[in-house]
C-alpha atoms as a PDB file:
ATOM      1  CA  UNK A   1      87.097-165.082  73.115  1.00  0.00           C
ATOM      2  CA  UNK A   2      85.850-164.799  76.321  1.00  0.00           C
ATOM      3  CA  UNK A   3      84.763-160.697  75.668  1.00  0.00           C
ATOM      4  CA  UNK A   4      83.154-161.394  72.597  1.00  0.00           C
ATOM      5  CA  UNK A   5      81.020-163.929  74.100  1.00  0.00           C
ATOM      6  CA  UNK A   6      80.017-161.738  76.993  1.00  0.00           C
ATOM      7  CA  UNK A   7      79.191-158.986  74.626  1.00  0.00           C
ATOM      8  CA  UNK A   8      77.124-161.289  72.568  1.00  0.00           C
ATOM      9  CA  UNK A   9      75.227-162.683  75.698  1.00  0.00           C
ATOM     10  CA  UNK A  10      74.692-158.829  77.001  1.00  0.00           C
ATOM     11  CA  UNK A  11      70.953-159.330  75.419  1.00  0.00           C
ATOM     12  CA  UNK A  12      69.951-161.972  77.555  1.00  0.00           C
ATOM     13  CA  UNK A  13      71.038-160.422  80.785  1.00  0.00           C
ATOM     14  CA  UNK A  14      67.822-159.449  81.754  1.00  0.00           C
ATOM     15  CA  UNK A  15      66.102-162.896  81.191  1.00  0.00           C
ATOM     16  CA  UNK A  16      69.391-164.383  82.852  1.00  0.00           C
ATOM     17  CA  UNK A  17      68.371-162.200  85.860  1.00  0.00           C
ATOM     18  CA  UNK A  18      64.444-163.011  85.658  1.00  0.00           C
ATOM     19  CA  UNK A  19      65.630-166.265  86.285  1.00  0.00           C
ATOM     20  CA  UNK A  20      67.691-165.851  89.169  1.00  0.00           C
ATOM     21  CA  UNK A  21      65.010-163.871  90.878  1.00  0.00           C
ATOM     22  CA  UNK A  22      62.267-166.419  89.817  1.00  0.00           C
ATOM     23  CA  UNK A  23      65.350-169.229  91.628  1.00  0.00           C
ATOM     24  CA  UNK A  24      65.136-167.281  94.821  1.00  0.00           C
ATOM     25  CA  UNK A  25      61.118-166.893  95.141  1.00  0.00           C
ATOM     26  CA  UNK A  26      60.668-170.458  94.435  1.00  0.00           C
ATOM     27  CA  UNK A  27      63.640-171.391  96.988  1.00  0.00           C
ATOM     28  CA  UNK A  28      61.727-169.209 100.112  1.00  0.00           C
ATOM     29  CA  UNK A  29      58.462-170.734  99.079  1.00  0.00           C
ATOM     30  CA  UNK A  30      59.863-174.419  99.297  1.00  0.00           C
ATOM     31  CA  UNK A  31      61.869-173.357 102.514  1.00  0.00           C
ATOM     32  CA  UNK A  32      58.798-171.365 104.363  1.00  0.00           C
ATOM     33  CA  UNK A  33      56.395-174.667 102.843  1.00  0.00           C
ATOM     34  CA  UNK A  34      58.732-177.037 104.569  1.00  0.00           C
ATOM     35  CA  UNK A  35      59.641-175.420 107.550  1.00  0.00           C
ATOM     36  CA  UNK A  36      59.046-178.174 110.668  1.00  0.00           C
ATOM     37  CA  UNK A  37      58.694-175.380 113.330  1.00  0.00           C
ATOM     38  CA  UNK A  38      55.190-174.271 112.718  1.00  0.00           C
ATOM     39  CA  UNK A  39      53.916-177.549 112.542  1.00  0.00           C
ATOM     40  CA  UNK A  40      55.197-178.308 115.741  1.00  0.00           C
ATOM     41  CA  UNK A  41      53.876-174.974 117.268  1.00  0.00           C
ATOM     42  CA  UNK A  42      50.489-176.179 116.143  1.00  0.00           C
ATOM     43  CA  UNK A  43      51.246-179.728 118.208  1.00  0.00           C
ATOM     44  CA  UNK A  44      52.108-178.163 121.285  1.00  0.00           C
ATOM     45  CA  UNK A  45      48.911-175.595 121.085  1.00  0.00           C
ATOM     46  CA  UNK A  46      46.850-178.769 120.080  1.00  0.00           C
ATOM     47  CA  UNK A  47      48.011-180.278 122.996  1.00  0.00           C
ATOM     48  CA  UNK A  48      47.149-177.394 125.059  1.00  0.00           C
ATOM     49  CA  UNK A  49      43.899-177.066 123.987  1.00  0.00           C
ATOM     50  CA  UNK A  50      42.995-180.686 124.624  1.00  0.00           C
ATOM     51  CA  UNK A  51      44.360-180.173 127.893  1.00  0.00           C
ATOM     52  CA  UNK A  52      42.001-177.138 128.734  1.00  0.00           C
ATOM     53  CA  UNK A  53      39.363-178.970 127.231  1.00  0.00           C
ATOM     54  CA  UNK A  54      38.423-176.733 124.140  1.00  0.00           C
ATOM     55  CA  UNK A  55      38.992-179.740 121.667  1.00  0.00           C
ATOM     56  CA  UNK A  56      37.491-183.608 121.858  1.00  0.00           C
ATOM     57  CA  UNK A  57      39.584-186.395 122.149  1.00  0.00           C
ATOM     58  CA  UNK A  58      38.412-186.948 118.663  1.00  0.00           C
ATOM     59  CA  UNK A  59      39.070-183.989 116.720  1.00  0.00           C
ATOM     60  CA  UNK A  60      42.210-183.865 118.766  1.00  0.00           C
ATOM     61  CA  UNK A  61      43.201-187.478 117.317  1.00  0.00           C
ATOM     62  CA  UNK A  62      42.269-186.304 113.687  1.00  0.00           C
ATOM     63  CA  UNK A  63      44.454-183.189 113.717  1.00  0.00           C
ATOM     64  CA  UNK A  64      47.493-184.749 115.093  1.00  0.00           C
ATOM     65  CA  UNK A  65      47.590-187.499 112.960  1.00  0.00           C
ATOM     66  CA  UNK A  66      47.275-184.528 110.493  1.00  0.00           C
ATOM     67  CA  UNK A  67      50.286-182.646 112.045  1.00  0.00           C
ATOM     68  CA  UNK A  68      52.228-185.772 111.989  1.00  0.00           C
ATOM     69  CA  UNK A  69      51.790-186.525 108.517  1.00  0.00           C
ATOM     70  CA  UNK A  70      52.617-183.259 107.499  1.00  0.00           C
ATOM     71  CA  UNK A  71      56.389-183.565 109.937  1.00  0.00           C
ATOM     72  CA  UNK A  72      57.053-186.820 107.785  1.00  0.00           C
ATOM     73  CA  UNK A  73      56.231-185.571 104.589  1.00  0.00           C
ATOM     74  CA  UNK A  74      58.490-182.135 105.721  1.00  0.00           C
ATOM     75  CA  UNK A  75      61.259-185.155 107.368  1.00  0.00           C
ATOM     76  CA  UNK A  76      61.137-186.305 103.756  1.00  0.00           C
ATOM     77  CA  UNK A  77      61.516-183.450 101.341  1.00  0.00           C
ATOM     78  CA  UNK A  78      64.632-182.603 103.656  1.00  0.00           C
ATOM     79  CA  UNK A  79      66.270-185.945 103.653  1.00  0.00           C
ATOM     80  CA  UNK A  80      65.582-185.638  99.397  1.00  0.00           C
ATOM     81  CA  UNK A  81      67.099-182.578  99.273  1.00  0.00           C
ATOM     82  CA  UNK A  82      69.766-182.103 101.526  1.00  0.00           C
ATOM     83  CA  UNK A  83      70.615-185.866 102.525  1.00  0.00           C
ATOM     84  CA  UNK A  84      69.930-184.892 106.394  1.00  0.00           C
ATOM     85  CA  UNK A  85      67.120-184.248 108.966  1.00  0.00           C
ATOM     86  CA  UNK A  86      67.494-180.240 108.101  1.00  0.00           C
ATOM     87  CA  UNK A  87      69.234-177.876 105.888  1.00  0.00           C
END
């Protein structure tokens, strides 16, 4: 039974493997999308920068409450997904 089935599926192989492909972009998008480590690059070069004095104290305020936002929404998609703080 099992033969004749996979003969009669042999058509849909190549949407099968559409799929899996389409499976695999989408799950590098989601993982490059939620990846903390840039974010946290781009805290430590904010923090630089305020330091050397190329950024206000305000625009340094509004872009790290930016960057932090972005680290809990990233926090939460992995705690949704995987149940921890990281894949």
């Amino acid at each position: 039974m099992g033969l004749v089935v996979e003969i009669l599926a042999l058509p849909l192989a190549p949407v099968r493997g559409v799929g899996w492909v389409l499976d695999k972009v989408v799950q590098a998008a989601e993982q490059e999308a939620y990846d903390p480590t840039p974010v946290q690059a781009e805290l430590t070069e904010l923090e630089r920068a305020r330091e050397q004095g190329r950024i206000d104290e305000d625009d340094f305020a509004r872009r790290e409450q930016e960057l932090w936002q972005r680290l809990e929404e990233i926090r939460a998609y992995q705690l949704q997904r995987f149940g921890t703080g990281g894949p």
